[in-house]
Protein backbone atom coordinates (compact mmCIF):
# COMPACT_ATOMS: atom_id res chain seq x y z
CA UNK A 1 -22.24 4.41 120.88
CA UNK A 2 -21.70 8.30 119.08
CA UNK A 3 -19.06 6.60 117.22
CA UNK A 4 -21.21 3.61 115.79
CA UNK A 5 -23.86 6.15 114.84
CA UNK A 6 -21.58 8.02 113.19
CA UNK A 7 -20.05 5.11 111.24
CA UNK A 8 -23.80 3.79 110.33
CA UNK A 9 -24.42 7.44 108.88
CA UNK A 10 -21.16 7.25 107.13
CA UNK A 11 -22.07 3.77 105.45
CA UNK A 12 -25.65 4.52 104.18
CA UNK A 13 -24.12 7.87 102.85
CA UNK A 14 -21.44 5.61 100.79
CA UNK A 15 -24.43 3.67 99.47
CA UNK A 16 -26.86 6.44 98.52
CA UNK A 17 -23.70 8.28 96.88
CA UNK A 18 -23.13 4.98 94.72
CA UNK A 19 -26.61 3.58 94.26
CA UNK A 20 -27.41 2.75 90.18
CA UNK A 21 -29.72 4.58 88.53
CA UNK A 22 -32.05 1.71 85.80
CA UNK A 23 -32.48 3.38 82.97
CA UNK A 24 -35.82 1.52 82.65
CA UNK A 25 -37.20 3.15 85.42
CA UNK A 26 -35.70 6.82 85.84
CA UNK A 27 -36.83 10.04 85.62
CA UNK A 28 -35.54 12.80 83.32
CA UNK A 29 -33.56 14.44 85.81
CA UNK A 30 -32.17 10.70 86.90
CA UNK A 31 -30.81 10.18 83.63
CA UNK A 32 -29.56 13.70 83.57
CA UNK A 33 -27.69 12.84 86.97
CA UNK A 34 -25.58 10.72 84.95
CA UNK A 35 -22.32 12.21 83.92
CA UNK A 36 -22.53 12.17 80.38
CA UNK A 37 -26.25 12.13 79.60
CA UNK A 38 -27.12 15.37 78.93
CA UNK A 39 -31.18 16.97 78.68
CA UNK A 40 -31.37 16.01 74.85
CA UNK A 41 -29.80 12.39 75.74
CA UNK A 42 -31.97 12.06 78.45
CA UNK A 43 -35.16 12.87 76.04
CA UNK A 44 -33.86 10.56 73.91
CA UNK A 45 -33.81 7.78 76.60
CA UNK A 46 -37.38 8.75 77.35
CA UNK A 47 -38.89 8.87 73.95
CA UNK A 48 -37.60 5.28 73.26
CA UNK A 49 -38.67 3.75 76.59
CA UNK A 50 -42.19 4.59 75.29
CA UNK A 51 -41.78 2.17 72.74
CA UNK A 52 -40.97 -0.41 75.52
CA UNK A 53 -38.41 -1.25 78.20
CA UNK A 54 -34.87 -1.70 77.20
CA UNK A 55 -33.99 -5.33 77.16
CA UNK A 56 -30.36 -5.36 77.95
CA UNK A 57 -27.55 -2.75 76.70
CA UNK A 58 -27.47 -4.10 73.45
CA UNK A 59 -31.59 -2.90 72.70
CA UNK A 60 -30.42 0.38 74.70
CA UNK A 61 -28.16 0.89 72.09
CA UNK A 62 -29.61 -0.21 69.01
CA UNK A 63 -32.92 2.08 70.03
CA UNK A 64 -31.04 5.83 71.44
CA UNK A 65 -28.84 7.59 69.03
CA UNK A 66 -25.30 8.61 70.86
CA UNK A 67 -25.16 5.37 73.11
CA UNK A 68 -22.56 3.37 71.42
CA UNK A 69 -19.99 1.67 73.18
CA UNK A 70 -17.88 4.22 74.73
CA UNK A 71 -20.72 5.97 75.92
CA UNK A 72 -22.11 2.96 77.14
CA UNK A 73 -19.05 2.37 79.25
CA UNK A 74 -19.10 5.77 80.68
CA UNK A 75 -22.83 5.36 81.75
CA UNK A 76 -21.97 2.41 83.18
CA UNK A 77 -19.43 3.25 85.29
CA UNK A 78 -20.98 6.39 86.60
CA UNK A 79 -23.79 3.90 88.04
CA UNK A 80 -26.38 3.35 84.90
CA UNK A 81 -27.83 0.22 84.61
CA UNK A 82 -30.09 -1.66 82.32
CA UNK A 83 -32.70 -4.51 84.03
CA UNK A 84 -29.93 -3.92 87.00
CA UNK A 85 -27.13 -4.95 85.11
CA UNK A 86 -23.86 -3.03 84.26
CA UNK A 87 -22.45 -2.60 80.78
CA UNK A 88 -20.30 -5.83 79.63
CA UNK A 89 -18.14 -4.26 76.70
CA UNK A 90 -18.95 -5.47 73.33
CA UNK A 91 -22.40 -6.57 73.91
CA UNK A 92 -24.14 -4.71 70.48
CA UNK A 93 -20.72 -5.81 68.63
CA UNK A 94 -21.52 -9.34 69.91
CA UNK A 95 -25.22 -9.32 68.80
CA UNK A 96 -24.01 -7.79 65.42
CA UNK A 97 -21.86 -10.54 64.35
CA UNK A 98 -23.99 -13.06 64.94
CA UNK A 99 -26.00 -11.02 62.59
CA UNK A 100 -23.85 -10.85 60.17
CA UNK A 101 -22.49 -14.87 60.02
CA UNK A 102 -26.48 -15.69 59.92
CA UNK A 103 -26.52 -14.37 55.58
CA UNK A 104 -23.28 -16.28 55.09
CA UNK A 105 -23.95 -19.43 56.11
CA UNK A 106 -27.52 -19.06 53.93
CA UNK A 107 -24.44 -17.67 50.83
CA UNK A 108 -22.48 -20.92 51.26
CA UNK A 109 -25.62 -23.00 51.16
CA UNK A 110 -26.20 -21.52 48.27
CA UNK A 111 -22.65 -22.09 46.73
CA UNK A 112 -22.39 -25.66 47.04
CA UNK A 113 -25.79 -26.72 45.53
């Protein structure tokens, strides 16, 4: 019995220690919790929530100064989130190329009238 209590205790202390923190819904000091994001990344987090939640890691990016892709990585892995999902390398690079092919398909239009 003492040693199933023990156990559960040890299990919900495992979870709390690796429970995600949403950057759409933390606090300051939440963010700050995160190794990596510091009080002035953490403000910066803030200030462009206010504008609206972040969409996916991609928006996160595009919208905070200082969260590129390494960073974004980083965050990830030390349990940030965005809409509860975890940071899928290349994500902004993804969105970015399809940017960029959009103009040079209108170019070659262009070209062969």
């Amino acid at each position: 019995m003492f040693k199933s209590f023990i156990a559960a205790l040890f299990a919900f202390a495992c979870a709390a220690a690796f429970a995600a923190t949403d950057v759409n819904k933390a606090t300051q000091a939440e963010l700050e919790a995160v190794k990596g994001i510091g009080p002035s990344m953490a403000t910066r987090i803030l200030e462009a929530r206010q504008a609206g939640s972040f969409n996916n890691w991609a928006d996160l990016q595009g919208r905070v100064k200082g969260v590129g892709d390494g960073n974004a990585r980083k965050f990830s892995a030390d349990g940030l989130t965005v809409n509860g999902q975890a940071y899928a390398g290349g994500e902004a690079a993804a969105v970015k190329t399809k940017r960029e092919k959009a103009p040079a398909k209108k170019a070659e239009g262009k070209a062969k009238s």
